[in-house]
Protein backbone atom coordinates (compact mmCIF):
# COMPACT_ATOMS: atom_id res chain seq x y z
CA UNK A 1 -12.26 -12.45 8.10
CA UNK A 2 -10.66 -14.01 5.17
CA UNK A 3 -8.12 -12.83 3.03
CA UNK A 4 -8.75 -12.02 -0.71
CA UNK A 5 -7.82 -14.91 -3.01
CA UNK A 6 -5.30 -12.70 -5.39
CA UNK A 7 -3.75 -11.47 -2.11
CA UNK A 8 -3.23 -14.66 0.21
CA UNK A 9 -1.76 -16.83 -2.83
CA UNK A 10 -0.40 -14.16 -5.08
CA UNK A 11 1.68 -12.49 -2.44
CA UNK A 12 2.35 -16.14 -0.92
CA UNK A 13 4.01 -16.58 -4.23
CA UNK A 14 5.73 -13.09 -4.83
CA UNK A 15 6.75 -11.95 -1.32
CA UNK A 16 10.83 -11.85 -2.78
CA UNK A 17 10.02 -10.08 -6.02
CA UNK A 18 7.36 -7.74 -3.95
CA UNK A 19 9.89 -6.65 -1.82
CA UNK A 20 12.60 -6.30 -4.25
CA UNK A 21 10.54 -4.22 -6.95
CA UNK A 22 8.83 -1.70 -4.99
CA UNK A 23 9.26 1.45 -3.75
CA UNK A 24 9.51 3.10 -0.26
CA UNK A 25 8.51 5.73 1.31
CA UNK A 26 9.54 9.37 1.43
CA UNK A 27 11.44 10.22 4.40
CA UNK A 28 9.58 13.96 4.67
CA UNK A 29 6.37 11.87 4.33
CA UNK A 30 7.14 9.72 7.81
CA UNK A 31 8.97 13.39 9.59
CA UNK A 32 5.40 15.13 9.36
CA UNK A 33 3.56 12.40 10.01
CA UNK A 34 5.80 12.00 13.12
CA UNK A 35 5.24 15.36 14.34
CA UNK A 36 1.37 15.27 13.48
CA UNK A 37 0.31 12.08 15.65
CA UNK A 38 2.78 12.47 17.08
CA UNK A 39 5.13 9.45 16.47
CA UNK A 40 7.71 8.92 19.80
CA UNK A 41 9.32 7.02 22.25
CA UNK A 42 6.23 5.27 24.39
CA UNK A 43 3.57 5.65 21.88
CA UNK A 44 2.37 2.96 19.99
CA UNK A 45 1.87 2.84 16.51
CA UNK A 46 -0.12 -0.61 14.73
CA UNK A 47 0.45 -1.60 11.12
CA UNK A 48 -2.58 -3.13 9.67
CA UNK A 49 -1.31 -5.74 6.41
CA UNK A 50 2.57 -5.12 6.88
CA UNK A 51 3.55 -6.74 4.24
CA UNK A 52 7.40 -6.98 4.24
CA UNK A 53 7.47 -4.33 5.94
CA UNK A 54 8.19 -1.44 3.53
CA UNK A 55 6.79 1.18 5.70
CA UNK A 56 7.43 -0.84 9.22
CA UNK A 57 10.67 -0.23 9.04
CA UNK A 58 10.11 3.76 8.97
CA UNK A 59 7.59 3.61 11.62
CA UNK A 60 10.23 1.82 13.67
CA UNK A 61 12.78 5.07 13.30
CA UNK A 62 10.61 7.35 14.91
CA UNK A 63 11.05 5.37 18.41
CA UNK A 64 7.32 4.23 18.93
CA UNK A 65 6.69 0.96 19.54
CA UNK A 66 5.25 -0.86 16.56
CA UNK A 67 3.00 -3.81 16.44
CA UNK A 68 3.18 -5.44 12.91
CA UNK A 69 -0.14 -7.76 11.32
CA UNK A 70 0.24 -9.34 8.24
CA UNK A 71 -1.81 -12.28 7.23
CA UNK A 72 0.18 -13.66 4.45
CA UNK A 73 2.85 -16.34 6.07
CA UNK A 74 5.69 -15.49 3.37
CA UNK A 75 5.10 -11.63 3.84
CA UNK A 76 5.40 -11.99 7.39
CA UNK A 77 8.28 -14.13 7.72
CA UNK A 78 10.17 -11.85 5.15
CA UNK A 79 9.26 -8.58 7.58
CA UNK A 80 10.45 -10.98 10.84
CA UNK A 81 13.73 -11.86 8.57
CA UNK A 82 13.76 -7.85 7.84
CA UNK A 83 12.83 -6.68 11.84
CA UNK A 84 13.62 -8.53 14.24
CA UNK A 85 12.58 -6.05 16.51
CA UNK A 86 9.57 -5.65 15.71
CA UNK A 87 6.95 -7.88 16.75
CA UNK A 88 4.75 -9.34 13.91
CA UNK A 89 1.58 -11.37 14.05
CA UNK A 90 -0.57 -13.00 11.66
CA UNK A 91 -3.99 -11.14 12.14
CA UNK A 92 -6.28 -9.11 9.45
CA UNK A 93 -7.27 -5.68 9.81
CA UNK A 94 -10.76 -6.31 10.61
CA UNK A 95 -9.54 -9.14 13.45
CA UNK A 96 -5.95 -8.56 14.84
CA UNK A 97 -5.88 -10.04 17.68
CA UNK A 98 -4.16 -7.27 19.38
CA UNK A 99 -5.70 -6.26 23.05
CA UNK A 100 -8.45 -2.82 23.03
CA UNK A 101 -6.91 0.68 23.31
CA UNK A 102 -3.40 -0.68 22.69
CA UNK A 103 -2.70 1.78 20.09
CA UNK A 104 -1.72 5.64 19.81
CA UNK A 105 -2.13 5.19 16.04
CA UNK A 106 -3.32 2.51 13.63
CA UNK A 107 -1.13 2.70 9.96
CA UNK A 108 -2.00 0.76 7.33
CA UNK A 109 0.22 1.25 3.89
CA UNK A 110 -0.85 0.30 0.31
CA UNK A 111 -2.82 -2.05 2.09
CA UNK A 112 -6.55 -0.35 3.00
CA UNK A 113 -8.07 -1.19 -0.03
CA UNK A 114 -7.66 -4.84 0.22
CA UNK A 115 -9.82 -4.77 3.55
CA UNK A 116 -13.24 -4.95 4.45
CA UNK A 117 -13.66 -1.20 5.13
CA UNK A 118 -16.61 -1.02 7.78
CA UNK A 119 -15.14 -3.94 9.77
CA UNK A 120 -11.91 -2.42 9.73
CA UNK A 121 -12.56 0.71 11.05
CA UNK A 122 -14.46 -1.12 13.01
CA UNK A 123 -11.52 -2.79 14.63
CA UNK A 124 -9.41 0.41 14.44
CA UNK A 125 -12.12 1.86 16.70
CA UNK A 126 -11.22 -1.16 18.86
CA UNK A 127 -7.49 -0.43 18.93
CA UNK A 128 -7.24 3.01 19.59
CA UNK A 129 -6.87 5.21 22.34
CA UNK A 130 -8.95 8.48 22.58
CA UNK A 131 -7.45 11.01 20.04
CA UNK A 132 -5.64 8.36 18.08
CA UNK A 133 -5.01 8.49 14.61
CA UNK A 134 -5.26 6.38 11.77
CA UNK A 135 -3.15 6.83 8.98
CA UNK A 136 -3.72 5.08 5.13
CA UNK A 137 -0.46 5.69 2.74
CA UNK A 138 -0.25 5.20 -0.75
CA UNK A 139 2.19 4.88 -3.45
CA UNK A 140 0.42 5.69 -6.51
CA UNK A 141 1.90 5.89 -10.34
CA UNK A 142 2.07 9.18 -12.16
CA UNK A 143 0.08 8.41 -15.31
CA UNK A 144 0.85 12.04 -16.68
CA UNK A 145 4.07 9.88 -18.36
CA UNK A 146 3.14 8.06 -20.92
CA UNK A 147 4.92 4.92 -20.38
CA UNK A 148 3.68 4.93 -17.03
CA UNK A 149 0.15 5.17 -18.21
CA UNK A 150 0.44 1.97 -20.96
CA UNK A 151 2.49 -0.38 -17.95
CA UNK A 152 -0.56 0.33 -15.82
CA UNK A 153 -3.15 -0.35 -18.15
CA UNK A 154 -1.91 -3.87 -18.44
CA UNK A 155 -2.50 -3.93 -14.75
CA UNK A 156 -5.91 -3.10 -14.72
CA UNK A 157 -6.78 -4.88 -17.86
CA UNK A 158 -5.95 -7.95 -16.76
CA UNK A 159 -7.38 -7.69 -13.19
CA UNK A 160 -10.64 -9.31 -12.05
CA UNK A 161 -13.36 -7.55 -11.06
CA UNK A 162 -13.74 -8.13 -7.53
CA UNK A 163 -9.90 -7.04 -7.36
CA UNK A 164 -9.65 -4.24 -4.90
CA UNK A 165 -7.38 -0.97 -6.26
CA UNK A 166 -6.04 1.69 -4.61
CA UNK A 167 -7.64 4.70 -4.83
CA UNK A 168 -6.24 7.17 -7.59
CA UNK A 169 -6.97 11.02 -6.65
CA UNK A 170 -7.20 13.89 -8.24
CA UNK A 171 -3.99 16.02 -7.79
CA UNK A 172 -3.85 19.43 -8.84
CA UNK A 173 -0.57 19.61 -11.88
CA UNK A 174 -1.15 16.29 -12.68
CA UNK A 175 -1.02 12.70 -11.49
CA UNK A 176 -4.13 10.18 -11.62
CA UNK A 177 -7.35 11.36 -12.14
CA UNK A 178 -10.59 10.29 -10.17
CA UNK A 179 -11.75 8.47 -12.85
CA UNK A 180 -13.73 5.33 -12.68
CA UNK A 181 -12.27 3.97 -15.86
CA UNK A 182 -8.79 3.57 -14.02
CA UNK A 183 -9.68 0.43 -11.77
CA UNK A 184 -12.26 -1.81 -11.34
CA UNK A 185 -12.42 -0.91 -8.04
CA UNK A 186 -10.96 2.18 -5.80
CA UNK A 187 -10.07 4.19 -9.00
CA UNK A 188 -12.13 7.02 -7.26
CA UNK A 189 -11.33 8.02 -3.40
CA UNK A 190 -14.36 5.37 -2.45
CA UNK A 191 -12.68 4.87 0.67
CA UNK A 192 -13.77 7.97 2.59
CA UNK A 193 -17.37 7.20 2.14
CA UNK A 194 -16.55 4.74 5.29
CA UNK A 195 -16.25 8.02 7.82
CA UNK A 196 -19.27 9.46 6.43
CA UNK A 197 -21.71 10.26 9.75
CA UNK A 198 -19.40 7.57 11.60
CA UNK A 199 -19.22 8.87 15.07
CA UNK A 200 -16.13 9.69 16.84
CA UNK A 201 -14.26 10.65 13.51
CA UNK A 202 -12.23 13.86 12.83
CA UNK A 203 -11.87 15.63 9.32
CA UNK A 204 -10.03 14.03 6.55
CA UNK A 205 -5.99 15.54 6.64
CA UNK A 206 -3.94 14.78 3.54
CA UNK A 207 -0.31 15.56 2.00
CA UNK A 208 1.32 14.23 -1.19
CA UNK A 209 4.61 14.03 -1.90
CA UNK A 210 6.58 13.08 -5.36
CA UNK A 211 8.70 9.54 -4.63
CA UNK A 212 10.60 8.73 -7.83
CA UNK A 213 11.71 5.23 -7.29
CA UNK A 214 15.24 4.66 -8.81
CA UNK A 215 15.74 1.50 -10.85
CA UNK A 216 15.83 -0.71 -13.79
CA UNK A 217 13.77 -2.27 -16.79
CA UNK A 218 14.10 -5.66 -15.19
CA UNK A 219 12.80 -4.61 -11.91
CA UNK A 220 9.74 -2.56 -13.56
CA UNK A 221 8.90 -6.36 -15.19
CA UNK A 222 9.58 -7.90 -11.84
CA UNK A 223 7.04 -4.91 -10.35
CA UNK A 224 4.07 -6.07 -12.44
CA UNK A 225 5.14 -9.56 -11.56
CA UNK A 226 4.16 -9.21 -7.96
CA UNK A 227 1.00 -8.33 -8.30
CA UNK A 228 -0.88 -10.49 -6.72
CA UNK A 229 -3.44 -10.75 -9.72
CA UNK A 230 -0.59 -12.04 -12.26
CA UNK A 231 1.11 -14.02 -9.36
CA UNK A 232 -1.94 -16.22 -9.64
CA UNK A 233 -1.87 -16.66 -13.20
CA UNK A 234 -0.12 -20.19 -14.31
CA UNK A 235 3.14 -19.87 -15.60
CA UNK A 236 2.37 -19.75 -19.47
CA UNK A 237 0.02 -16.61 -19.15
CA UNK A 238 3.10 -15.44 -16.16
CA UNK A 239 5.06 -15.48 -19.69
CA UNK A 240 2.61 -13.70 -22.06
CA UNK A 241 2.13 -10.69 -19.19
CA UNK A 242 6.13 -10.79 -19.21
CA UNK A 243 5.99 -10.26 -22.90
CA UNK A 244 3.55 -7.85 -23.26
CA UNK A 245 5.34 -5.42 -20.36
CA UNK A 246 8.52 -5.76 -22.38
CA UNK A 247 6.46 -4.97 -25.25
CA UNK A 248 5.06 -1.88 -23.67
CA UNK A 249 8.49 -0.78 -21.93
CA UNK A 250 10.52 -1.19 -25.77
CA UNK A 251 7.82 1.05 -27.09
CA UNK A 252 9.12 4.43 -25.42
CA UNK A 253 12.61 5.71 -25.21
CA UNK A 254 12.31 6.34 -21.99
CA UNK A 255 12.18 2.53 -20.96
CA UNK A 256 13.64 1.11 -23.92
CA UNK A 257 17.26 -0.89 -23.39
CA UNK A 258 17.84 -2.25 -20.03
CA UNK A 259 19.82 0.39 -18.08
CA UNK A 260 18.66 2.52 -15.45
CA UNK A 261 15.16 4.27 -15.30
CA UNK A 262 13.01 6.46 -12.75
CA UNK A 263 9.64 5.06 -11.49
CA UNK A 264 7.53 8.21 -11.14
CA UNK A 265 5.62 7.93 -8.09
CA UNK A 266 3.55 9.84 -5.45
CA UNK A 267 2.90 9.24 -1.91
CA UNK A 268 -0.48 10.26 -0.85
CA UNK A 269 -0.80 10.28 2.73
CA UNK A 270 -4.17 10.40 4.78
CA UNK A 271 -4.74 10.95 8.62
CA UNK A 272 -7.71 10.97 10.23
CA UNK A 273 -8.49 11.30 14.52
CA UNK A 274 -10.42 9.42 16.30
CA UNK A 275 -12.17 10.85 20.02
CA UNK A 276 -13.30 7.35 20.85
């Protein structure tokens, strides 16, 4: 399988500012999912489009083994730089390479929606033992604040249309409605429809938890700058998106100067069984 174009050269180009300028992952967030699987010494846990390794590194705390895949050569050597220990290779989720039944659980971290979702699960079908797991994690903005809502609309306005998004649930108080109008793709949860009357497949288990990402003005530019959509672009539009985030982030008090500021985020996290 090949790799989406915005992905393989965008995040070729922005592996540094990618894993400067975003967020990780709640610690209560990894602790249940730990105790769910469960996560342990002599289990083994895959991580489908590792990036840098943002979530790798927690899956490595909880004493499994973990087996990293991550197409994209700077990602990959940025997560080997990052974990040593943990071995890394340069498959896709819908071919890793990895050996059947190797896996006690199959992770895969703002990364699902960039895959080829039948021939994924397809492969995850391949990888796991009987009563595995797999597990697809999400950082997701909180468009209830307003700033938050105008940054991401120059995301999505400026995406293609073939650019996969993740998905953006309903939560009850708040957060990102299902709405189609969000994305051009993935807005809505579209990625369940793949377990529909798929053998073998447990019901859908879910938690959310609020990650407010500490940091500053510069780093929310350097955020959008990573995408892999506007890491494509040439460097004279790579200066008008620069503009028109600083345009957007002067606009509210909450963002305006250059000191500190809070990301608002949420982690939605999604586990599903598998009885092989």
């Amino acid at each position: 399988m090949s790799v989406h174009h915005a992905a393989g050269l965008g995040y070729q180009r922005a592996a540094g500012a990618y894993e400067r300028s975003r967020p990780s992952y709640p610690l209560a967030a990894l602790a249940d999912l730990a105790d769910a699987l469960p996560l342990q010494a002599g289990r083994t846990v895959v991580d489908l489009g590792a990036g840098t390794g943002k979530f790798t590194r927690l899956l490595a705390l909880t004493g499994a083994e973990v087996l990293a895949v991550e197409p994209v050569t700077a990602m990959r050597e940025r997560l080997a730089e990052l974990l040593p220990q943990v071995a890394v290779s340069a498959g896709t989720a819908e071919d890793s390479g990895l050996p059947d039944r190797c896996a006690d659980a199959v992770v895969a971290a703002q990364a699902w929606h960039w895959f080829d979702p039948d021939a994924a699960l397809a492969e995850v079908e391949r990888l796991l033992r009987p009563g595995g797991a797999l597990v697809l994690v999400w950082n997701t903005y909180d468009t209830s604040v307003p700033w938050v809502r105008d940054y991401q609309d120059i995301y999505f306005r400026l995406a293609p249309r073939d650019l996969p998004s993740p998905p953006l649930p309903a939560r009850p108080g708040g957060g990102s409605p299902a709405d189609e109008s969000h994305g051009p793709q993935g807005a809505a949860d579209r990625w369940r429809k793949v377990f529909a009357g798929r053998p073998g497949w447990g019901a859908i288990s879910e938690r959310h938890w609020p990650n407010p990402h500490s940091t500053t003005v510069a780093d929310v530019v350097e955020r959008m700058m990573s995408s892999s959509h506007i890491a494509v672009l040439d460097p004279q539009a790579q200066a008008r998106v620069r503009g028109e985030v600083a345009a957007v982030l002067g606009a509210h008090d909450a963002t305006r100067g250059s000191g500190a500021i809070e990301m608002p985020y949420t982690t939605d996290v999604y586990w599903v069984r598998y009885g092989g």
